[in-house]
Protein backbone atom coordinates (compact mmCIF):
# COMPACT_ATOMS: atom_id res chain seq x y z
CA UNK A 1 30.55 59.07 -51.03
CA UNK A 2 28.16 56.56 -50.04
CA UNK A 3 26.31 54.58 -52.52
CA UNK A 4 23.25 55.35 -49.97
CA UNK A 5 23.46 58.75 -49.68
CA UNK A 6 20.28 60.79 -51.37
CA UNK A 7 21.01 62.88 -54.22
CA UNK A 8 24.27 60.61 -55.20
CA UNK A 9 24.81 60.12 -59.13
CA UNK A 10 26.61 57.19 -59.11
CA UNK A 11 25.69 55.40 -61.97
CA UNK A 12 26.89 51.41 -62.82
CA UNK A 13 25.57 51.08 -66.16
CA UNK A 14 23.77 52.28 -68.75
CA UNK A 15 20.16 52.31 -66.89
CA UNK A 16 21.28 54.75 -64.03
CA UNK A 17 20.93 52.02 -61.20
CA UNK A 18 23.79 51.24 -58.52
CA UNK A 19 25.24 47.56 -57.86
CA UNK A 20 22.98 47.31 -54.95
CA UNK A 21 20.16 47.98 -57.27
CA UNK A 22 21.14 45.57 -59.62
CA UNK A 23 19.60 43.12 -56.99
CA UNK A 24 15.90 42.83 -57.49
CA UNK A 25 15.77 40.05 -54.67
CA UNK A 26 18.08 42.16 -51.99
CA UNK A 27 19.98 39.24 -51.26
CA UNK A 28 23.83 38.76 -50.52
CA UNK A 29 26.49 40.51 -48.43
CA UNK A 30 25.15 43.74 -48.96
CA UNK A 31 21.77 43.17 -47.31
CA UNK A 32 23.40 41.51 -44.27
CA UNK A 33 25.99 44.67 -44.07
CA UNK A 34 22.90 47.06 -44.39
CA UNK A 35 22.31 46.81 -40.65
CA UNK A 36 25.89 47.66 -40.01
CA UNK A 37 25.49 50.69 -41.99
CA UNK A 38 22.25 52.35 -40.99
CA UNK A 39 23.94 51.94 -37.20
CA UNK A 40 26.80 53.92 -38.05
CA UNK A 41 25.09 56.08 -40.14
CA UNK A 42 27.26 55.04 -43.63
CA UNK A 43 29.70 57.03 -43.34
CA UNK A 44 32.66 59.11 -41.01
CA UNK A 45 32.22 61.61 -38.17
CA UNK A 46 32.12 61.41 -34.28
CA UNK A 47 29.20 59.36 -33.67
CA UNK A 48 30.97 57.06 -35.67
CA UNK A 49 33.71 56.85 -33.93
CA UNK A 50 31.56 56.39 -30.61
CA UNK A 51 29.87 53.98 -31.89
CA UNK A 52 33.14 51.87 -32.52
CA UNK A 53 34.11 52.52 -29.31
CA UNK A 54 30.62 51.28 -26.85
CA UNK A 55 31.36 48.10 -29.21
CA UNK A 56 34.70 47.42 -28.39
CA UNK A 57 34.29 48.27 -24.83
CA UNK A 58 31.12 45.93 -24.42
CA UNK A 59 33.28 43.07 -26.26
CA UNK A 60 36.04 43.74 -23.76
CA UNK A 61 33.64 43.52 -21.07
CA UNK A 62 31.91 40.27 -21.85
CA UNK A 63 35.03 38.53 -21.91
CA UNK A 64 36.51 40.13 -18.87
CA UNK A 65 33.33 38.92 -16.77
CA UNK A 66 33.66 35.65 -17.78
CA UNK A 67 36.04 32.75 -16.85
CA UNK A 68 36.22 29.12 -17.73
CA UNK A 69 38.25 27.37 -15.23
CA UNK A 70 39.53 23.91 -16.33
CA UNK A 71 38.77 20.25 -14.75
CA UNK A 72 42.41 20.71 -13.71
CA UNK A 73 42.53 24.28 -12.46
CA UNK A 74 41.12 26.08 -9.48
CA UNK A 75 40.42 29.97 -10.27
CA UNK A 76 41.41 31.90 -7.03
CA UNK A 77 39.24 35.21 -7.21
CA UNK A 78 40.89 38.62 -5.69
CA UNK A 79 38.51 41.58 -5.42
CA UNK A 80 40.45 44.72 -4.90
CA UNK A 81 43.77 42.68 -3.85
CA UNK A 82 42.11 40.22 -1.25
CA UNK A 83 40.83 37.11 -1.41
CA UNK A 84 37.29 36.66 -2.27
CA UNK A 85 36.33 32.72 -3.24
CA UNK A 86 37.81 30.31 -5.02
CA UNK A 87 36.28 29.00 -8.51
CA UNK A 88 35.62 25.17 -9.53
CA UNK A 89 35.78 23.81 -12.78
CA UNK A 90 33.55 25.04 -15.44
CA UNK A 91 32.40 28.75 -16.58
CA UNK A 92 31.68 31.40 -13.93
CA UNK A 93 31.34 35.51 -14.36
CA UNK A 94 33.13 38.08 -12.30
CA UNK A 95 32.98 41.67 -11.37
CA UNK A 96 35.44 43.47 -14.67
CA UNK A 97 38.90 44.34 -14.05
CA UNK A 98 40.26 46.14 -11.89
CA UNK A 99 37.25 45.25 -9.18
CA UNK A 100 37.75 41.11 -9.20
CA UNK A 101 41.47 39.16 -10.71
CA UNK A 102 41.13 35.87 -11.39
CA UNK A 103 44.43 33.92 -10.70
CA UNK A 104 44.57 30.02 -12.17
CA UNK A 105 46.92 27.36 -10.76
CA UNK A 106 47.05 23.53 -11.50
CA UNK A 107 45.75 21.75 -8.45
CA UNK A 108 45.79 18.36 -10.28
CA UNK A 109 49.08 18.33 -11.38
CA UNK A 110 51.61 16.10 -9.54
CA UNK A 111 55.01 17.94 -8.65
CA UNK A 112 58.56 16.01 -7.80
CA UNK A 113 61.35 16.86 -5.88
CA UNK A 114 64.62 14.23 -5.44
CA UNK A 115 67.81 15.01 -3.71
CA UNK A 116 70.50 13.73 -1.81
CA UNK A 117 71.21 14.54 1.29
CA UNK A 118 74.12 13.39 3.82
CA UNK A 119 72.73 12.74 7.56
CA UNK A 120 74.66 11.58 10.79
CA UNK A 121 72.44 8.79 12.07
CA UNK A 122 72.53 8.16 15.58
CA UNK A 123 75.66 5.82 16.19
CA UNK A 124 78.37 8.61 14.91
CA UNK A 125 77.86 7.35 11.18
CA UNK A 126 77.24 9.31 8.19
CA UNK A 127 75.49 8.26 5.12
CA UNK A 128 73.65 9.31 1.95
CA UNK A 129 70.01 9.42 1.86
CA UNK A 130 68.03 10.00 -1.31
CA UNK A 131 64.80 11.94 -0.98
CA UNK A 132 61.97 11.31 -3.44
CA UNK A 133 58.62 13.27 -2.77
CA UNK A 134 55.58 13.61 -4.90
CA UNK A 135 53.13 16.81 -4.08
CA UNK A 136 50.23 18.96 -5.34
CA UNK A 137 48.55 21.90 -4.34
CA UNK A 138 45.91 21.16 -2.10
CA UNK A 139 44.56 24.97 -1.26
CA UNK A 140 45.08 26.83 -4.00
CA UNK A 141 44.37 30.21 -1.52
CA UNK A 142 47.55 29.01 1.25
CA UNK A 143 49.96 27.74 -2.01
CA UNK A 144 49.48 31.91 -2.97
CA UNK A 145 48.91 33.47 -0.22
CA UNK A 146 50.15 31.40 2.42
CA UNK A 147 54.16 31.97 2.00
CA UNK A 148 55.96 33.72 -0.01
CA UNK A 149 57.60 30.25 -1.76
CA UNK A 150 55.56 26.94 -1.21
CA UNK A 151 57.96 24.94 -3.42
CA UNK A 152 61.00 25.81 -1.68
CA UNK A 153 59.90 25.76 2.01
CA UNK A 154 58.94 21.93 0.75
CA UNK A 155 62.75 21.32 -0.09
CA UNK A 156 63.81 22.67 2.81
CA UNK A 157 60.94 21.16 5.40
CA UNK A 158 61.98 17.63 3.64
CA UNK A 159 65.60 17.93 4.30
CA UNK A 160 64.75 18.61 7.87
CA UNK A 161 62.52 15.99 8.41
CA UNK A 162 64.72 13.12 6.84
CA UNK A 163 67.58 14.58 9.27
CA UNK A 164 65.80 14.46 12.29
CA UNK A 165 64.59 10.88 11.76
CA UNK A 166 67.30 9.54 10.29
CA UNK A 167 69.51 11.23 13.44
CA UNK A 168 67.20 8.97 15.53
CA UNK A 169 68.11 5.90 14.57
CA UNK A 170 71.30 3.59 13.78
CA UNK A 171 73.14 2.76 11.08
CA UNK A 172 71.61 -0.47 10.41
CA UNK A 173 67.78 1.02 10.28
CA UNK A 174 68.57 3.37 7.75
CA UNK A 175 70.67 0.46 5.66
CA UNK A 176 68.04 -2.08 5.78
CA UNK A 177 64.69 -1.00 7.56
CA UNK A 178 63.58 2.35 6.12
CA UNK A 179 59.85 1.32 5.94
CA UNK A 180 58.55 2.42 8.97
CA UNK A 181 61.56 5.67 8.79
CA UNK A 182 59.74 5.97 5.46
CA UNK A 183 56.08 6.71 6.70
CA UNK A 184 57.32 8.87 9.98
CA UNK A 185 59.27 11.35 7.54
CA UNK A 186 56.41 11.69 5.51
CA UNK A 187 54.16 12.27 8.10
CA UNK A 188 56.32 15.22 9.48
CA UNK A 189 56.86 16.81 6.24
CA UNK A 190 53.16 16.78 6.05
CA UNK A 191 52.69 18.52 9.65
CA UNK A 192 55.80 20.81 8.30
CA UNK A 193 53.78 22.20 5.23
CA UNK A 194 50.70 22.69 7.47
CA UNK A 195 52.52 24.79 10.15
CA UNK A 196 54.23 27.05 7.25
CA UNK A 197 51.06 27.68 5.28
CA UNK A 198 52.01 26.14 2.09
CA UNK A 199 49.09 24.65 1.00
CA UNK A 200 50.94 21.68 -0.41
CA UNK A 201 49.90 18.25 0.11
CA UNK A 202 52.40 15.11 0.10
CA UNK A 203 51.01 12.64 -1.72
CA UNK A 204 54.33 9.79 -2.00
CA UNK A 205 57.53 9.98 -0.21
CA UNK A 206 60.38 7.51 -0.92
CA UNK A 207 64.01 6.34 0.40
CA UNK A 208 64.97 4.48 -2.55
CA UNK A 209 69.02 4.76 -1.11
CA UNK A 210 70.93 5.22 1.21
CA UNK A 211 75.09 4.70 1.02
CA UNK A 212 77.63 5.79 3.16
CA UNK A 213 79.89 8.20 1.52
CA UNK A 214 82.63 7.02 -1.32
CA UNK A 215 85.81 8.21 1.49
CA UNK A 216 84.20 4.92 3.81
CA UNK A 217 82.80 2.50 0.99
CA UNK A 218 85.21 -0.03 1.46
CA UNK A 219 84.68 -0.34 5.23
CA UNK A 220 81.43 -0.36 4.76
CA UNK A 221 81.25 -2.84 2.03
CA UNK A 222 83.58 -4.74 4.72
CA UNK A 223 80.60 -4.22 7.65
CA UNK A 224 78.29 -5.39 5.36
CA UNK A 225 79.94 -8.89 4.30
CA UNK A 226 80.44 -9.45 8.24
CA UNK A 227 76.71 -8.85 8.85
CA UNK A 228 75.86 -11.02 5.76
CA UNK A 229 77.96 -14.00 7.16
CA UNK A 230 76.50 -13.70 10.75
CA UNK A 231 72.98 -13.57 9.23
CA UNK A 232 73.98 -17.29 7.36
CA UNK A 233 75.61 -18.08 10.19
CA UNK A 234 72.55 -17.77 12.21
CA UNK A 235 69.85 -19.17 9.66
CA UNK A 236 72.63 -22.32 9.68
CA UNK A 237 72.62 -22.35 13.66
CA UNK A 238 68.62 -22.35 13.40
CA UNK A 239 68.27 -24.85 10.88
CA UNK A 240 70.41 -27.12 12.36
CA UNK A 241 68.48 -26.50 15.64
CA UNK A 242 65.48 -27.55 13.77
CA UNK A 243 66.81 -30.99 12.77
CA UNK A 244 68.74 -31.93 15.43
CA UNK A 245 66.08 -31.06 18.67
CA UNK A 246 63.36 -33.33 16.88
CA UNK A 247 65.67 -36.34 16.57
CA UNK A 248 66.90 -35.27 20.07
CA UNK A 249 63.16 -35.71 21.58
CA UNK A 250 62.61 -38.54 19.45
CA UNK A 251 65.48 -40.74 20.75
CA UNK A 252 64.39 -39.18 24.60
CA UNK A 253 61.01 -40.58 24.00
CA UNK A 254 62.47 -43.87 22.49
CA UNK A 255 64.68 -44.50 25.85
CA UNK A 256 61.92 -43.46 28.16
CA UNK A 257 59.86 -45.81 26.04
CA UNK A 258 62.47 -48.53 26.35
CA UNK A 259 63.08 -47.78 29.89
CA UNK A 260 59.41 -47.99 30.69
CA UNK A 261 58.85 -51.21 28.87
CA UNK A 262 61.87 -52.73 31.23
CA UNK A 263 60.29 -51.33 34.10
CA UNK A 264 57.15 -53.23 33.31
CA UNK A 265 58.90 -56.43 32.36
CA UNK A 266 61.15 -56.18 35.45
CA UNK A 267 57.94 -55.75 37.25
CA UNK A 268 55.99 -58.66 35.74
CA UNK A 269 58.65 -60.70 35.76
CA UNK A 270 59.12 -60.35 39.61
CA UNK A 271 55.76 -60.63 40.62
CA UNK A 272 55.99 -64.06 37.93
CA UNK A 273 58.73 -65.10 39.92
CA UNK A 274 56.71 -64.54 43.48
CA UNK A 275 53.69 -66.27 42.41
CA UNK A 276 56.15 -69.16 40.77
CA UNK A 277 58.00 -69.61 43.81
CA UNK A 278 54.81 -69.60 46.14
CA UNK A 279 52.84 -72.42 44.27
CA UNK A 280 56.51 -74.28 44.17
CA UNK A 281 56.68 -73.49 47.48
CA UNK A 282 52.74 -75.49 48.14
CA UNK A 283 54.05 -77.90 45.50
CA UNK A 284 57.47 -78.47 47.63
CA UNK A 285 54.57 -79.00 50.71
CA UNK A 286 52.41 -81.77 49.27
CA UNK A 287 55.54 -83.80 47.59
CA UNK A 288 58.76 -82.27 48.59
CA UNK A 289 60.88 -85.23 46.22
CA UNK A 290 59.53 -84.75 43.65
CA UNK A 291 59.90 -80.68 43.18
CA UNK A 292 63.16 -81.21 44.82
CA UNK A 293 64.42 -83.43 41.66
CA UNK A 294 62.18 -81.80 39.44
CA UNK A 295 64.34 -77.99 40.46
CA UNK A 296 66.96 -80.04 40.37
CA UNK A 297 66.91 -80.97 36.81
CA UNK A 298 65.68 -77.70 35.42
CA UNK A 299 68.64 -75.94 37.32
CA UNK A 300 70.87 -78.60 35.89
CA UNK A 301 69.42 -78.31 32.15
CA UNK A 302 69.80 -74.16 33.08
CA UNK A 303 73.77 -74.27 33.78
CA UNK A 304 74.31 -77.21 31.27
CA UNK A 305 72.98 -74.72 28.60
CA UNK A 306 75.60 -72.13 29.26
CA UNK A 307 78.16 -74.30 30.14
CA UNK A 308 80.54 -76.64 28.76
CA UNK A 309 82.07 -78.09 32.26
CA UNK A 310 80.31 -81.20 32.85
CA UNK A 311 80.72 -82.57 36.34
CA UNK A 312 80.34 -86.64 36.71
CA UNK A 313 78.59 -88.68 38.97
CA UNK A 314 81.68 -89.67 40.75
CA UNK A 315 82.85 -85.96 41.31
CA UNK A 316 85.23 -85.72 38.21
CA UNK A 317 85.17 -82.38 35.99
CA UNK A 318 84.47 -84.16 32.40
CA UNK A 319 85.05 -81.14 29.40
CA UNK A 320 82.26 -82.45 27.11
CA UNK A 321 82.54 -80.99 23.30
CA UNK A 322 80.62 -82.23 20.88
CA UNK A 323 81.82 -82.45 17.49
CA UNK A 324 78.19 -82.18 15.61
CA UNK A 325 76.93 -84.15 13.18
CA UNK A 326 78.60 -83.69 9.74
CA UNK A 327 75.65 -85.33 7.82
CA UNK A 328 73.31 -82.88 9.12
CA UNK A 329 75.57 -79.88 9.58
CA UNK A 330 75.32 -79.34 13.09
CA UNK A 331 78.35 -77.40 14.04
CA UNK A 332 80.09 -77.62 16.78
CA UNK A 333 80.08 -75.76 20.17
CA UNK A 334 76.63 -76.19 20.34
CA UNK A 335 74.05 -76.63 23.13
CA UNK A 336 75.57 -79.75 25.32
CA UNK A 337 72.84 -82.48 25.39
CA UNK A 338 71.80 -84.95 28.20
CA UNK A 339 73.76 -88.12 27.73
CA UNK A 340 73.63 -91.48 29.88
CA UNK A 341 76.69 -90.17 31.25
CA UNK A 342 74.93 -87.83 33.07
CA UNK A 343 73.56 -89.76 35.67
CA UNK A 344 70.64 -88.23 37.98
CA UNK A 345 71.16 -88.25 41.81
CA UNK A 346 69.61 -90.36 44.35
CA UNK A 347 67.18 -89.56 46.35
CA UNK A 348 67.77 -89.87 49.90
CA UNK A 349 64.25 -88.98 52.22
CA UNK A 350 65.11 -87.45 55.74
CA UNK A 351 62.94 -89.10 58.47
CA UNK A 352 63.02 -86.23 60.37
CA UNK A 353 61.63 -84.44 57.23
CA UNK A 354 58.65 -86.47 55.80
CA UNK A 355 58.47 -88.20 59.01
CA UNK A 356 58.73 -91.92 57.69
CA UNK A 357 61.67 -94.22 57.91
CA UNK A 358 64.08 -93.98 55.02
CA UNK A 359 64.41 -96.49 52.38
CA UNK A 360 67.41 -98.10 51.25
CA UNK A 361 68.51 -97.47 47.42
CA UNK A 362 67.88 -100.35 45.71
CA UNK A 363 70.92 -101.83 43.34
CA UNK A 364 70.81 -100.87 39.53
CA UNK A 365 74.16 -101.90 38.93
CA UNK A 366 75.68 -98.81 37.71
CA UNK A 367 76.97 -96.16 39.83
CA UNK A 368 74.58 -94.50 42.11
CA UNK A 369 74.99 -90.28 41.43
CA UNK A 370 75.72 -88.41 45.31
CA UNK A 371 75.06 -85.08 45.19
């Protein structure tokens, strides 16, 4: 029985008073349990029981109505089996079970998926592609409801796309140019998941590989030394190119240069030549002896210079060599000199020329020089 109860005769000692009498204050566990015992009225029965069981149902309900949904979660709300809203991070209340479900899924979480897949390409050749995606649920509602397997329609919906685009273009592409393949796979894959309801979104799609198969490696390794030695070949070709065409248009510009410099020598020298010969030509006018021994000379100094065939006064060929001066180291074969050998010609005027009667040579006593 109760300690409580009236008309109890529990004793604890020798003054008649129970433990919870001992207490003068009322303070302790008992007086915070009192409460708990005047509600269900100290002791057993039905109301007791009843009592229990409002409790444990309101408990239940509290924490049925309410729902703390994660930063990385999204809480997808069903009220009688359909859809009703979806629930953002932080706490929210529902209607109790059975009226509103509350279904969490990850929509943060990044998801991978690698495989290997062999594709024809578009010149009759088959390689080995590797497949690297990385995905996360972008509507939580389509990744449940949407299909009835989001993560294996994305297997499937890659495979296809890499075969398609890889079945679209050559050998070569897929080898050594699988950037721009890259970002059209991934961009069909994306329009994939949309058109089957998956709710997925792609976030990174990779090509890390592709090989042909291990039955063909060795021709292939073969195919790819040949198109490694015409790549050198042509970055040789086009260096060479580079060096050789500048010193090319160099040397062009160098004759043209040269060739325009004679030009305008040939040129000034000509018109020298005409304005030379026409003052000789008024020089010849006012004292035609004169210029006439005066050309004569220079032409004779002119051929003298070149030549070592001396011809005499008396019309004998003379071979004049001269030895050079030892003393001063003049060597020999050089430019022949005038001597007194040489003797100039005589002058002879032509009356029908200068229109006065000619004179007579007058005696030097050497021999006179006839032209």
């Amino acid at each position: 029985m109760a300690w409580n109860t009236p008309g109890s005769d529990n004793s604890g000692g020798s003054n008649g008073r129970t433990p919870r009498q001992r207490r003068p204050d009322g303070r302790g566990l008992d007086a915070l349990l009192d409460p708990l015992r005047g509600l269900f009225g100290g002791g057993a029965g039905g109301g007791n029981i009843l009592r229990w069981a409002a409790i444990v149902f309101g408990l239940w309900l509290v924490f049925n109505c309410f729902v703390l949904v994660t930063e990385q979660e999204r809480g997808v709300v069903l009220r009688f089996g359909q859809f009703s809203r979806v629930l953002e991070p932080g706490p929210h209340l529902k209607a109790p079970w059975p009226i509103e479900r509350v279904t969490k899924v990850n929509a943060t979480q990044s998801n991978a998926y690698s495989d290997t897949v062999p594709v024809f390409t578009r010149d009759a050749n088959m390689v080995n592609v590797e497949i690297n995606v990385q995905y996360r649920i972008g509507d939580p509602q389509t990744y449940l409801f949407g299909s009835r397997d989001a993560d294996r329609v994305l297997r499937e919906a890659a495979q296809s796309a890499v075969r398609e685009q890889v079945g679209r273009s050559d050998l070569d592409t897929v080898l050594n140019a699988r950037s721009e393949l890259t970002t059209t796979v991934k961009q069909q894959l994306q329009s994939s998941l949309q058109a089957y309801r998956t709710g997925l979104v792609v976030t990174e799609l990779n090509l890390p590989n592709a090989r042909p198969p291990d039955e063909v490696k060795d021709a292939f390794d073969e195919v790819q030394r040949a198109a490694s030695d015409k790549t050198t070949a042509i970055n040789q070709a086009q260096a060479y190119a580079k060096q050789i065409v500048p010193e090319a248009r160099g040397e062009a510009a160098r004759v043209r240069a040269a060739a325009e410099g004679y030009k305008t020598a040939s040129v000034a020298r000509a018109e020298g030549d005409a304005t030379r010969f026409s003052l000789l030509v008024d020089q010849y006018r006012n004292a035609p002896d004169v210029t006439r021994k005066r050309l004569w000379l220079d032409t004779v100094q002119e051929v003298l210079a070149e030549n070592r065939t001396v011809v005499g006064g008396n019309s004998r060929q003379l071979i004049y060599v001269p030895m050079g001066d030892k003393r001063n180291g003049a060597a020999a074969g050089g430019t022949p000199m005038l001597t007194p050998d040489l003797l100039a010609p005589s002058i002879t005027n032509d009356a029908a020329d200068t229109g006065r009667p000619a004179r007579s040579p007058r005696p030097t006593g050497r021999e006179e020089v006839t032209r």
